[in-house]
C-alpha atoms as a PDB file:
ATOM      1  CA  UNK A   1      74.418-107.094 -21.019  1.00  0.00           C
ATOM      2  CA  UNK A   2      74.330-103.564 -20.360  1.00  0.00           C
ATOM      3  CA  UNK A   3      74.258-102.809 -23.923  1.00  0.00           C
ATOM      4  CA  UNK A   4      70.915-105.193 -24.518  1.00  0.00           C
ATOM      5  CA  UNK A   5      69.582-103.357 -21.413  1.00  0.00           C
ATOM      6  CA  UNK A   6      69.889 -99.685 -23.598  1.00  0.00           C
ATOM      7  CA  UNK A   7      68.581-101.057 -26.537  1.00  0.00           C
ATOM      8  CA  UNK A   8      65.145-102.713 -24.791  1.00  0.00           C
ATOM      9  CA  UNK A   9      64.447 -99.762 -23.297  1.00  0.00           C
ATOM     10  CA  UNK A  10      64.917 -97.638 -26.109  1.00  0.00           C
ATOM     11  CA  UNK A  11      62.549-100.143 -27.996  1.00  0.00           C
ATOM     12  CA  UNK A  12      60.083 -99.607 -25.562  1.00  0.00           C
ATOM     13  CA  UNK A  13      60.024 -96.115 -25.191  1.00  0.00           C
ATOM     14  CA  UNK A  14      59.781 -95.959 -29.000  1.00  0.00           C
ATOM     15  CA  UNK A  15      56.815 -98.241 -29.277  1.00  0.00           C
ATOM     16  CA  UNK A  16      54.890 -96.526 -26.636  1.00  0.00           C
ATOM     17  CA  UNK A  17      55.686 -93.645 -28.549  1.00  0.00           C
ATOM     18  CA  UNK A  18      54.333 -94.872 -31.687  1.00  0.00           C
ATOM     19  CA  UNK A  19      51.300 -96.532 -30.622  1.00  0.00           C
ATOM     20  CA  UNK A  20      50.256 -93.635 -28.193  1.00  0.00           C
ATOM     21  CA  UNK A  21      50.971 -90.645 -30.542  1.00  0.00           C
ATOM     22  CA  UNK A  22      50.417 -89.049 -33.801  1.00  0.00           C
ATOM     23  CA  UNK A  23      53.141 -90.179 -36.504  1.00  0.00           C
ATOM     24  CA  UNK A  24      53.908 -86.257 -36.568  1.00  0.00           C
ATOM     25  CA  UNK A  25      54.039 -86.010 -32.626  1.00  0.00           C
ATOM     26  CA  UNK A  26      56.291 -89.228 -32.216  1.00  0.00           C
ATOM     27  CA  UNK A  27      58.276 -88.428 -28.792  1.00  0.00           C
ATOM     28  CA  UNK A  28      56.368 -85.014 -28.077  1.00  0.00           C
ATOM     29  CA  UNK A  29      54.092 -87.231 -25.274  1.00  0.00           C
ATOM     30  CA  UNK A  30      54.285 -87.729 -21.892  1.00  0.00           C
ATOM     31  CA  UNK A  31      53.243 -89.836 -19.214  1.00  0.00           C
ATOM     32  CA  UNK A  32      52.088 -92.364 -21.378  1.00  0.00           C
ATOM     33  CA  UNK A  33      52.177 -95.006 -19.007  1.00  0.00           C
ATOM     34  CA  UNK A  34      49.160 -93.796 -17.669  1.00  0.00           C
ATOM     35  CA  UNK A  35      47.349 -95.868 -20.595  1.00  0.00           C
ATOM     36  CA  UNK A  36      48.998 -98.954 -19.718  1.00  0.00           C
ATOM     37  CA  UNK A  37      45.744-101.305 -17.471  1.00  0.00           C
ATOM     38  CA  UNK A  38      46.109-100.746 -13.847  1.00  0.00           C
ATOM     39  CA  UNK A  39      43.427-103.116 -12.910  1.00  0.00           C
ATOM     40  CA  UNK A  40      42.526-106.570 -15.130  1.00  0.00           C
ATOM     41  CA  UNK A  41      38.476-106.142 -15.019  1.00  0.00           C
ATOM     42  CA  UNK A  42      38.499-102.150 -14.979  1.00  0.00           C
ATOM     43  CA  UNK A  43      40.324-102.197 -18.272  1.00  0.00           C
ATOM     44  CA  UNK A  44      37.436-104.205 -20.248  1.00  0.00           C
ATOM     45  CA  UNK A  45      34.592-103.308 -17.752  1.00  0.00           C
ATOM     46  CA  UNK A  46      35.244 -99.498 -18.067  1.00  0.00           C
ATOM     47  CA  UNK A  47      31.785 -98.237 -18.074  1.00  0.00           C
ATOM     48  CA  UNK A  48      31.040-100.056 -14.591  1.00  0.00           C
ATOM     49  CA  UNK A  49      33.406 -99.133 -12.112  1.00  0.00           C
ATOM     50  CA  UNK A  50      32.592 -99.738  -8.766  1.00  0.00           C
ATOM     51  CA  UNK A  51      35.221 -99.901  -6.026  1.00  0.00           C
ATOM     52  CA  UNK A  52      39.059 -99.395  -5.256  1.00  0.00           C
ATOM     53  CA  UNK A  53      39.783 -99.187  -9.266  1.00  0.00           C
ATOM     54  CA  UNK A  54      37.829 -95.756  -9.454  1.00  0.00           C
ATOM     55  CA  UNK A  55      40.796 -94.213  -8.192  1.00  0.00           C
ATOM     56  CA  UNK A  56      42.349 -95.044 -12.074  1.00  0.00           C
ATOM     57  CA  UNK A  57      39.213 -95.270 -14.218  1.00  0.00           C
ATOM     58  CA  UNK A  58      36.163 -92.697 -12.388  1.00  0.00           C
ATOM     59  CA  UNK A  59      36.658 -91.620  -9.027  1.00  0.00           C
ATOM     60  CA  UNK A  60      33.001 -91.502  -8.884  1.00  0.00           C
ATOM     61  CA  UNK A  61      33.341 -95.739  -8.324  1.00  0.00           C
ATOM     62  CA  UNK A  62      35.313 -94.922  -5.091  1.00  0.00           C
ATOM     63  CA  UNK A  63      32.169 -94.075  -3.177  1.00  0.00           C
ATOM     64  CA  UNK A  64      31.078 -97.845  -4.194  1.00  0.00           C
ATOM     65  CA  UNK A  65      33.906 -99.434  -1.619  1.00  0.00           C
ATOM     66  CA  UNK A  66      31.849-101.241   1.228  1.00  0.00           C
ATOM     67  CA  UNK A  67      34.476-100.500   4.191  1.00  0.00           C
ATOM     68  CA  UNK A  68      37.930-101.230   3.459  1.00  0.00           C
ATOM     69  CA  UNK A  69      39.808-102.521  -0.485  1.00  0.00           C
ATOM     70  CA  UNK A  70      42.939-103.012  -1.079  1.00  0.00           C
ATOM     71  CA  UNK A  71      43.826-103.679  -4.943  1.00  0.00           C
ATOM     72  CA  UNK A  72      47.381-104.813  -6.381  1.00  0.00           C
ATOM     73  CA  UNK A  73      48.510-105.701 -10.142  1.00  0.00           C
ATOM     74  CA  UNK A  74      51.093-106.456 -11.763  1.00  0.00           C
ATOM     75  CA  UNK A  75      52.177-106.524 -15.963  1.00  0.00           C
ATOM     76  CA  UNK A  76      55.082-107.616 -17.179  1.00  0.00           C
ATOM     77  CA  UNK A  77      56.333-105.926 -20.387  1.00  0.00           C
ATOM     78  CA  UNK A  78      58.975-106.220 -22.718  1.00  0.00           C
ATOM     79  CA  UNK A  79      62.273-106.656 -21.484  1.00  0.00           C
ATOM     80  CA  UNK A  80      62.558-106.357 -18.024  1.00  0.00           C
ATOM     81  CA  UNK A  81      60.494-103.220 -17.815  1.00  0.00           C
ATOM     82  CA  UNK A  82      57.436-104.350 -15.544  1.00  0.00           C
ATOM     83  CA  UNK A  83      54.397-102.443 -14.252  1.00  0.00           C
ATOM     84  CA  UNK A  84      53.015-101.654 -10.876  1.00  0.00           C
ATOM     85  CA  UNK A  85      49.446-100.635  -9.315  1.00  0.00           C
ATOM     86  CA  UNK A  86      48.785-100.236  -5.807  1.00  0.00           C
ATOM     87  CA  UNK A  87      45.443 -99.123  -4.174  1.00  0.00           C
ATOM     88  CA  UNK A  88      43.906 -98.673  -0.733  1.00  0.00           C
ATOM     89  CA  UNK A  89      40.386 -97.268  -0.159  1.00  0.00           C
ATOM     90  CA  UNK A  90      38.238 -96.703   3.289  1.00  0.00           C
ATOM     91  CA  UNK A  91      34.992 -95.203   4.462  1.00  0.00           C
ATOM     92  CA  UNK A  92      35.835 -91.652   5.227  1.00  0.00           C
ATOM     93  CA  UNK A  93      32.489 -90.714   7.043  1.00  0.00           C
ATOM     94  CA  UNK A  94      29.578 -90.979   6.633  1.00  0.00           C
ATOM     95  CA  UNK A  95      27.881 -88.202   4.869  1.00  0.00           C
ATOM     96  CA  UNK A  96      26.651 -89.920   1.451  1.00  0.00           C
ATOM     97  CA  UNK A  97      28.759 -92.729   1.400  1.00  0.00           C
ATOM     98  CA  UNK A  98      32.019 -90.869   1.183  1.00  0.00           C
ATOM     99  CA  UNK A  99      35.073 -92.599   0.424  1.00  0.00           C
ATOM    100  CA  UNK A 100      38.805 -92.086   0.555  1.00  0.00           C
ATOM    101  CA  UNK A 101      41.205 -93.871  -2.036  1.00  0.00           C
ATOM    102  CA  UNK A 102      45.489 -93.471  -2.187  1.00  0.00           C
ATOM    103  CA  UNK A 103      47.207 -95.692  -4.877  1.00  0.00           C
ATOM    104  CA  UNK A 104      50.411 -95.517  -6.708  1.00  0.00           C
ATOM    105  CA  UNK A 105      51.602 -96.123 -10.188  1.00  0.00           C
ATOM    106  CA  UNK A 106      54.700 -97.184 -11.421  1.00  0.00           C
ATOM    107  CA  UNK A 107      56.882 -98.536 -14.356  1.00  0.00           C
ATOM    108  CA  UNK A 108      59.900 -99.802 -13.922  1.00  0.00           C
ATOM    109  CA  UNK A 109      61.913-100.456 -17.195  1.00  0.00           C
ATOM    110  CA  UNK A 110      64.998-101.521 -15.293  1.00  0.00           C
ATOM    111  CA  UNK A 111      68.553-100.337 -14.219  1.00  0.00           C
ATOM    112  CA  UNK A 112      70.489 -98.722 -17.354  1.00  0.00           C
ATOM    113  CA  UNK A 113      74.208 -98.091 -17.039  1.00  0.00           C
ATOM    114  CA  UNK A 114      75.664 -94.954 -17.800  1.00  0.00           C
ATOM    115  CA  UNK A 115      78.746 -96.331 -20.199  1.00  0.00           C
ATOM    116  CA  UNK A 116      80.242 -92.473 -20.128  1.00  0.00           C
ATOM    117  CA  UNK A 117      80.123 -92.181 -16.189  1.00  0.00           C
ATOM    118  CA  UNK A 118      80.084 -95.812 -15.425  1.00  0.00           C
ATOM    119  CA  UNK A 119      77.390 -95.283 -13.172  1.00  0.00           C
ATOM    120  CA  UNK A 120      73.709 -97.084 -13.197  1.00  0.00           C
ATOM    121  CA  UNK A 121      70.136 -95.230 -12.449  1.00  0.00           C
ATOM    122  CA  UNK A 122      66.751 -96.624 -12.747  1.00  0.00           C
ATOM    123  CA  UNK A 123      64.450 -95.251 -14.799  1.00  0.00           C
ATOM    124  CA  UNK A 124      60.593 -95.238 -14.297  1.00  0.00           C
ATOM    125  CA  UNK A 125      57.611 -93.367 -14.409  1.00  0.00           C
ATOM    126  CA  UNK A 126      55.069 -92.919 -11.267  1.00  0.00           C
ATOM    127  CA  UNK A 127      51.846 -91.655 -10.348  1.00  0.00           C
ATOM    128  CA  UNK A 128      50.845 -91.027  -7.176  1.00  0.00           C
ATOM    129  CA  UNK A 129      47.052 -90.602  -6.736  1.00  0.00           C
ATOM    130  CA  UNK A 130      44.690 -89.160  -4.181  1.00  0.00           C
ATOM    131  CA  UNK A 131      40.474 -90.110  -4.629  1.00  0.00           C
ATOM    132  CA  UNK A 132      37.120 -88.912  -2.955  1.00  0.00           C
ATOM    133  CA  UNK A 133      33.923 -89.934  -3.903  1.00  0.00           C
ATOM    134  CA  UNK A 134      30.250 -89.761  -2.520  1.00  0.00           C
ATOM    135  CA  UNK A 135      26.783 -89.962  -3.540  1.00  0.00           C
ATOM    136  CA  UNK A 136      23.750 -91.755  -3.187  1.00  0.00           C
ATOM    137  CA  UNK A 137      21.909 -94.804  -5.238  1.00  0.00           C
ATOM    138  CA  UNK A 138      21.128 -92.667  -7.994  1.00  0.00           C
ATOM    139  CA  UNK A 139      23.945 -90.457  -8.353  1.00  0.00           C
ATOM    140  CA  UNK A 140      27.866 -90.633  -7.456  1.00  0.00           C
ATOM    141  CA  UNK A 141      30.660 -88.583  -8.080  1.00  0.00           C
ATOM    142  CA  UNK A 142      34.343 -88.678  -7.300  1.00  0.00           C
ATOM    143  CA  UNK A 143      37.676 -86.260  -8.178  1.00  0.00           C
ATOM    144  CA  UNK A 144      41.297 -87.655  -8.237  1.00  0.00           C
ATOM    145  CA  UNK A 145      44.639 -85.779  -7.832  1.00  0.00           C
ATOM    146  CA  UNK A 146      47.374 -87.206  -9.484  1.00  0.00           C
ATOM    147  CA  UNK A 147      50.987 -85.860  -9.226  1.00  0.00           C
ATOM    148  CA  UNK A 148      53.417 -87.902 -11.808  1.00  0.00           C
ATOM    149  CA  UNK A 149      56.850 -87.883 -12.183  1.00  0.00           C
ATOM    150  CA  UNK A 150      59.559 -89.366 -14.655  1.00  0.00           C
ATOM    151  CA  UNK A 151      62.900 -90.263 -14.807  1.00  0.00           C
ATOM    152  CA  UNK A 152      64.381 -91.435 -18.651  1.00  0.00           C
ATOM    153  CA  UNK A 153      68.469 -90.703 -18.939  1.00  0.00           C
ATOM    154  CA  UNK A 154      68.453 -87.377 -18.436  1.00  0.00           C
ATOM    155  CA  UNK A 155      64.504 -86.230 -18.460  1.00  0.00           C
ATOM    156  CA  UNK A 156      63.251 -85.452 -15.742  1.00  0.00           C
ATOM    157  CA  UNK A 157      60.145 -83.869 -14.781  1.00  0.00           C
ATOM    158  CA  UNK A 158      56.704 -84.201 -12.715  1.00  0.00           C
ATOM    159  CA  UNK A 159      53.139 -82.787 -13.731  1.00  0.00           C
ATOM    160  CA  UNK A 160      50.277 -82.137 -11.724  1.00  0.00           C
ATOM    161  CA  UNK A 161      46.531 -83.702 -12.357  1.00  0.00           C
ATOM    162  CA  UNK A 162      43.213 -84.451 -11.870  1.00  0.00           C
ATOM    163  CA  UNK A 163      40.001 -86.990 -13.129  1.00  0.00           C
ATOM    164  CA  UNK A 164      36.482 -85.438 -12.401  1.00  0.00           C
ATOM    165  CA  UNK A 165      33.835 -88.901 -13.061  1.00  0.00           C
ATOM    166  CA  UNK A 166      29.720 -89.115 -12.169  1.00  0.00           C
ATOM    167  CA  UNK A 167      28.400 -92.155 -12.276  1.00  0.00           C
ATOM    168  CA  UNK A 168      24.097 -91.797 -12.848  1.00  0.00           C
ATOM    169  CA  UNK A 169      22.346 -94.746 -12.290  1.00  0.00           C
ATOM    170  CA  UNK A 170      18.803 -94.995 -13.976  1.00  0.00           C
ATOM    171  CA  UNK A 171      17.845 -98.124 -12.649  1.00  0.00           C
ATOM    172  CA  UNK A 172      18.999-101.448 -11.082  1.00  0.00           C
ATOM    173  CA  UNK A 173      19.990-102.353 -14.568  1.00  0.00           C
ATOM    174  CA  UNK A 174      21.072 -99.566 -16.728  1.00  0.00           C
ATOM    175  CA  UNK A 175      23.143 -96.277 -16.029  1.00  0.00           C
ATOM    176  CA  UNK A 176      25.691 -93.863 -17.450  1.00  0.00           C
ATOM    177  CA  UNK A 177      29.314 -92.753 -16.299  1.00  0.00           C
ATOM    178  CA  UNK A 178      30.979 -89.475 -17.275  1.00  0.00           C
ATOM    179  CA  UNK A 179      34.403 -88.794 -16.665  1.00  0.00           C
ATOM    180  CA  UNK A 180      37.200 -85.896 -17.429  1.00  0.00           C
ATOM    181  CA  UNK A 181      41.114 -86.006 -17.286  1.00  0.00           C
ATOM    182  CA  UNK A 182      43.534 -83.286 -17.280  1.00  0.00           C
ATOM    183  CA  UNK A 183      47.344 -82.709 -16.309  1.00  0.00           C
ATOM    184  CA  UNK A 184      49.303 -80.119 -16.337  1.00  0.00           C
ATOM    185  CA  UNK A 185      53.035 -80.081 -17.669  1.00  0.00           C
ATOM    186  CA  UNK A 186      55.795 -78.701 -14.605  1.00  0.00           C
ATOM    187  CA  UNK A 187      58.879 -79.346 -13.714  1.00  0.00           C
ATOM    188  CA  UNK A 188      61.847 -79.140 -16.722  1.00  0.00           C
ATOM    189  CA  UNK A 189      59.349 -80.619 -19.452  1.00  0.00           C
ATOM    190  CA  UNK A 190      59.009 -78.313 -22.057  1.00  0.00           C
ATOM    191  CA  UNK A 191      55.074 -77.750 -21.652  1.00  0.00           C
ATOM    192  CA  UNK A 192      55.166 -76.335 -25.428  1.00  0.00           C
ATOM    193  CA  UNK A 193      56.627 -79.569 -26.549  1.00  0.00           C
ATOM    194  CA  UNK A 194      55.148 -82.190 -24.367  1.00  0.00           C
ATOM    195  CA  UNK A 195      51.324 -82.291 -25.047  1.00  0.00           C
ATOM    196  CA  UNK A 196      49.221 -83.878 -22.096  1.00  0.00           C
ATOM    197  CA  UNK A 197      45.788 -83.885 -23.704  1.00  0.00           C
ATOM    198  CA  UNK A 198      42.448 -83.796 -22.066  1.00  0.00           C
ATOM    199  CA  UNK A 199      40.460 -86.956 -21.932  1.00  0.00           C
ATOM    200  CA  UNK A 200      36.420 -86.906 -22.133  1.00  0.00           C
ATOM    201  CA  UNK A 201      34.891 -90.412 -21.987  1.00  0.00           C
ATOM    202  CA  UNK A 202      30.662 -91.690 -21.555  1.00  0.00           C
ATOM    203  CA  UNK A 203      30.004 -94.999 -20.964  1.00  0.00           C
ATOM    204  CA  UNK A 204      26.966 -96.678 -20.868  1.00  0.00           C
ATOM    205  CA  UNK A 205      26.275-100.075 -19.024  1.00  0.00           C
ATOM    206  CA  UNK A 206      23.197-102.518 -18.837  1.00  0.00           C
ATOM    207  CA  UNK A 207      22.878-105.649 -16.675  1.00  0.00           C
ATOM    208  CA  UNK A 208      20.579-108.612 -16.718  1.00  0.00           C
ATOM    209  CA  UNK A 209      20.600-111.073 -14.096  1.00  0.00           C
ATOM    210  CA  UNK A 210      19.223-114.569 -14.671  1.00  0.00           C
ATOM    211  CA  UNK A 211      19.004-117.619 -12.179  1.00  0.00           C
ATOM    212  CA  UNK A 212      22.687-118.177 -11.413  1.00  0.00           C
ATOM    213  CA  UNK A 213      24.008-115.970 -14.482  1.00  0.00           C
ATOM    214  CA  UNK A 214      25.039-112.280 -14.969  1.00  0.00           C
ATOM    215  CA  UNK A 215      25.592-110.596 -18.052  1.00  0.00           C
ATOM    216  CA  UNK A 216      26.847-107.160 -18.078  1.00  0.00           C
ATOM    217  CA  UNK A 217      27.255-104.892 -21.191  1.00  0.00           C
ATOM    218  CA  UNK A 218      29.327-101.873 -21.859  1.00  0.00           C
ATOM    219  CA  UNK A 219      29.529 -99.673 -24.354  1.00  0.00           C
ATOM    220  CA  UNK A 220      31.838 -96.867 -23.810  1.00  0.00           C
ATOM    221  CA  UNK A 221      33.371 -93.793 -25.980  1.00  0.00           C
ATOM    222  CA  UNK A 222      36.234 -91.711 -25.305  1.00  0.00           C
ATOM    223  CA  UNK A 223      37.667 -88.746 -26.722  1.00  0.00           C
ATOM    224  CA  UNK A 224      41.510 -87.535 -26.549  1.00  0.00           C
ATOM    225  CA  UNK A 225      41.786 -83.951 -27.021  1.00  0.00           C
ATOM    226  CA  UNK A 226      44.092 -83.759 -30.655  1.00  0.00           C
ATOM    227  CA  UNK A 227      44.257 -87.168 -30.414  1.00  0.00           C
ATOM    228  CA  UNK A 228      40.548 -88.968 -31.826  1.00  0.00           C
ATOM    229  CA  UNK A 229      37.695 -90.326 -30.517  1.00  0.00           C
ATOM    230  CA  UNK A 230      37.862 -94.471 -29.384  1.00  0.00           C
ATOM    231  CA  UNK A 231      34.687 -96.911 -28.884  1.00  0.00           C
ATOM    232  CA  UNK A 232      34.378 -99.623 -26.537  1.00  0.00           C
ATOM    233  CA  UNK A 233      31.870-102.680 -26.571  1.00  0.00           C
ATOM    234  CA  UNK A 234      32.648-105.378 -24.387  1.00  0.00           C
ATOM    235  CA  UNK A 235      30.786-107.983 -22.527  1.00  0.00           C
ATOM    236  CA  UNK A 236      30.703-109.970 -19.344  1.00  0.00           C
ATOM    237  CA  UNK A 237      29.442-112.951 -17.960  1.00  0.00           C
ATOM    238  CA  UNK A 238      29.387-114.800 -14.657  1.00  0.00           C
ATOM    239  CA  UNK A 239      28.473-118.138 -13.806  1.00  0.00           C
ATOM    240  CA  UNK A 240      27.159-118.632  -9.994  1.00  0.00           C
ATOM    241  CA  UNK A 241      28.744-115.048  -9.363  1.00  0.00           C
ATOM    242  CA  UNK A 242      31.909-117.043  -8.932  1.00  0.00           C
ATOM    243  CA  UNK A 243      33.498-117.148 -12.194  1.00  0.00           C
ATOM    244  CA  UNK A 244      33.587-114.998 -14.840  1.00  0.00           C
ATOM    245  CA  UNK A 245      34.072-114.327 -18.770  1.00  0.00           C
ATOM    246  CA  UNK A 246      34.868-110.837 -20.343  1.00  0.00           C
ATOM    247  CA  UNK A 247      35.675-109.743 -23.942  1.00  0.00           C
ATOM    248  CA  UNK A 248      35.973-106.211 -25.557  1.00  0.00           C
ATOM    249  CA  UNK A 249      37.522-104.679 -28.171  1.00  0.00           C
ATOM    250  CA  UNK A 250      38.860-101.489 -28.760  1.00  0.00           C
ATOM    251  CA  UNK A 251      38.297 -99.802 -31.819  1.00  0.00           C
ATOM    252  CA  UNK A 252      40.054 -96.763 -32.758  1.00  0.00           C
ATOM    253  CA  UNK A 253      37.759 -94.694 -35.259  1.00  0.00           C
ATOM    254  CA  UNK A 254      40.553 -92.844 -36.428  1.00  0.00           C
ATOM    255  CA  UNK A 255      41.845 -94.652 -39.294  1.00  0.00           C
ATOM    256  CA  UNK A 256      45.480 -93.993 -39.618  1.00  0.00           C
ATOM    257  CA  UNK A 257      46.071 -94.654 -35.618  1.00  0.00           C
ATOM    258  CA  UNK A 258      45.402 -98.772 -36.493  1.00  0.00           C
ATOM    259  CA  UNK A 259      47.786 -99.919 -33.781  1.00  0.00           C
ATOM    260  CA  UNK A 260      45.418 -99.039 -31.262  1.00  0.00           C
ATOM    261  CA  UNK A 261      42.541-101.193 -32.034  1.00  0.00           C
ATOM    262  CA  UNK A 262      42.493-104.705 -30.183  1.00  0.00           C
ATOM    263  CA  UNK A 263      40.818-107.544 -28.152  1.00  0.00           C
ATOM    264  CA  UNK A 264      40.720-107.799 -24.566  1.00  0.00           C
ATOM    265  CA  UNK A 265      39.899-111.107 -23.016  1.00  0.00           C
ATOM    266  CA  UNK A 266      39.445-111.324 -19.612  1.00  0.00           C
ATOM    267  CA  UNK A 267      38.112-113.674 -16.282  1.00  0.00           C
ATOM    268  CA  UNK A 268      37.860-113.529 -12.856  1.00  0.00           C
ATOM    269  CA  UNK A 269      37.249-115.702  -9.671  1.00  0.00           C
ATOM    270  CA  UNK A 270      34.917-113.389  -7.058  1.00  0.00           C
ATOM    271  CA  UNK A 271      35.320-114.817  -3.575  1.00  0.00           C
ATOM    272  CA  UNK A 272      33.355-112.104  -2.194  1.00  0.00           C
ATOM    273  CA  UNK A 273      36.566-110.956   0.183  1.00  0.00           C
ATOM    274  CA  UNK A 274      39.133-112.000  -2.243  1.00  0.00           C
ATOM    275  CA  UNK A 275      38.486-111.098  -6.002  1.00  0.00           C
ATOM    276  CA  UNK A 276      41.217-112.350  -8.749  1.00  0.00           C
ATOM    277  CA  UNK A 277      41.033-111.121 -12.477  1.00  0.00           C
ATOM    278  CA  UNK A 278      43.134-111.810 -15.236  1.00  0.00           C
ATOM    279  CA  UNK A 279      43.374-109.661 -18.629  1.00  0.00           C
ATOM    280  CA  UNK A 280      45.014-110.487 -21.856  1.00  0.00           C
ATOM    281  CA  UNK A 281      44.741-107.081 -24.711  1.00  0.00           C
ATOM    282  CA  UNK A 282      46.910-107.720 -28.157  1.00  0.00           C
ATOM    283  CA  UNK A 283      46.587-103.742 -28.805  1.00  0.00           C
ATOM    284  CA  UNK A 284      50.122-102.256 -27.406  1.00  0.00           C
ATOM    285  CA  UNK A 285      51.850-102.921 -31.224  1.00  0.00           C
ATOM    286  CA  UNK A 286      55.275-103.536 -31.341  1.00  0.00           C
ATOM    287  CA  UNK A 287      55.367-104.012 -27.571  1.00  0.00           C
ATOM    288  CA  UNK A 288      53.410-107.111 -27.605  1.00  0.00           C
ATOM    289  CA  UNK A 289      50.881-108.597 -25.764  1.00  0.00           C
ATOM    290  CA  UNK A 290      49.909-107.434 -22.547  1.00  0.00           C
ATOM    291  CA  UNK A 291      49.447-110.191 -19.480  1.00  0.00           C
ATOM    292  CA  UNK A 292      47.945-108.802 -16.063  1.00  0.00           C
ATOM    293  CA  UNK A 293      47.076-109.735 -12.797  1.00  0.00           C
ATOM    294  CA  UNK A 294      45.358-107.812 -10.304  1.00  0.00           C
ATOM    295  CA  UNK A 295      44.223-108.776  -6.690  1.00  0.00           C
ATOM    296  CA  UNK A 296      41.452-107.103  -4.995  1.00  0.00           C
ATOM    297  CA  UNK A 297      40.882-107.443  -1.318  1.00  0.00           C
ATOM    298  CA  UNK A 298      37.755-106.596   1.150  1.00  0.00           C
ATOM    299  CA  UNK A 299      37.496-105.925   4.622  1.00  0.00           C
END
């Protein structure tokens, strides 16, 4: 047992490797779990992001959160490696809608036995993440701290981060989101050998509301410093702004990075205080399919 336990987790760590890095920077990536969905309707519906999920996609959506969210999802992966989001978000004051948001990160892929020592350890990754945004109806904008730490065998390090989004809203309809990502490597990770790349994305969104039917559009692109540049159409639709229907697909327009292109299919029940969405994405290669769940709750 302990044996299969090693070899799943090695198969995961390579595949993340190879679908989220160069074939000539295989293993020279960290914190790649960071591109793994932490919320079900974010991860199609990138370009509109308002609420608790900012705090992961633009920290300008923060300022969106009415009083009190709480969000929680969950993804199980391959193996029994399984991933974790949890968010909480409050009016801070009130000075232009300003918002507070904490939420945690982490991936568990399991307990592994030491077979020399005849000890066990988890291993995981974690983020721990810190949000503020503000702004008015026409213009929001957020920032995000992230500190990060991992534990693999016998790597160990943490890095230090942070997301800069603005969210610019032309009209009751249309608008466009901005948003920046950095980290830097510390901790006993070889910064010259672990690249954490910078990541510049624009998204643009237009909504149309008819009777008892919604349809939202996105179209979002996003570029990873040495990495290439990604596109993202998808759509949404709700029925009595109950229900609702989302597809996108994620095209990778660098052609000899294929395992990152995909469909996302997604839907959602909106109870107004209680929101459930569901995501399916077949773009993770060799790891699979991805299944998640996320909760959302308002107070």
């Amino acid at each position: 047992m302990r044996f299969k336990k090693v070899f799943l987790l090695l198969i995961l760590i390579g595949c993340y490797s190879k679908v989220f890095s160069y074939n000539e920077d295989i293993g020279t990536r960290a914190f790649q779990f960071l591109k793994i969905p932490s919320d079900a309707r974010a991860n199609i519906m990138i370009g509109d992001i308002k609420g608790i999920e900012g705090l992961y996609y633009n920290p300008a959506g923060i300022s969106y959160i009415d009083n009190i969210e709480v969000l929680g999802s969950y993804s199980q992966l391959i193996g029994e490696a399984s991933y974790f989001t949890l968010a909480y978000g409050f009016s801070f004051f009130n000075f232009l809608n300003s918002k507070i948001a904490l939420g945690i990160n982490y991936l568990d892929y399991g307990e592994i036995k030491d077979i020399i020592n005849n000890e066990s350890e988890n291993t995981y990754d974690m983020s721990v993440n810190l949000g503020y945004g503000l702004g008015n109806q026409i213009l929001r904008a957020g920032i995000c701290f992230k500190y990060l730490y991992t534990k693999l065998f016998i790597t160990k390090g943490y890095s230090l981060g942070s997301d800069i989004g603005v969210d610019l809203n032309l009209s009751n309809f249309w608008g466009i989101n901005l948003v920046f990502k950095n980290l830097k490597i510390f901790g006993n990770i070889n910064e010259e050998s672990v690249k954490i790349p910078g990541i510049l994305r624009v998204s643009y969104f237009y909504k149309k509301y008819l009777n008892n039917f919604a349809l939202i559009s996105i179209l979002a692109f996003e570029n990873i410093q040495d990495e290439g540049s990604y596109l993202y159409p998808a759509l949404e639709i709700g029925i009595g702004y109950v229900f609702y229907l989302r597809a996108g697909y994620k095209l990778n327009l660098q052609s000899n990075f294929q395992e990152l292109r995909g469909l996302n299919l997604g839907a959602g029940v909106n109870l107004k205080l209680l929101i459930l969405d569901f995501l399916w994405c077949n773009y993770y290669g060799e790891a699979g399919n991805l299944f998640q769940i996320s909760v959302k709750l308002k107070f």
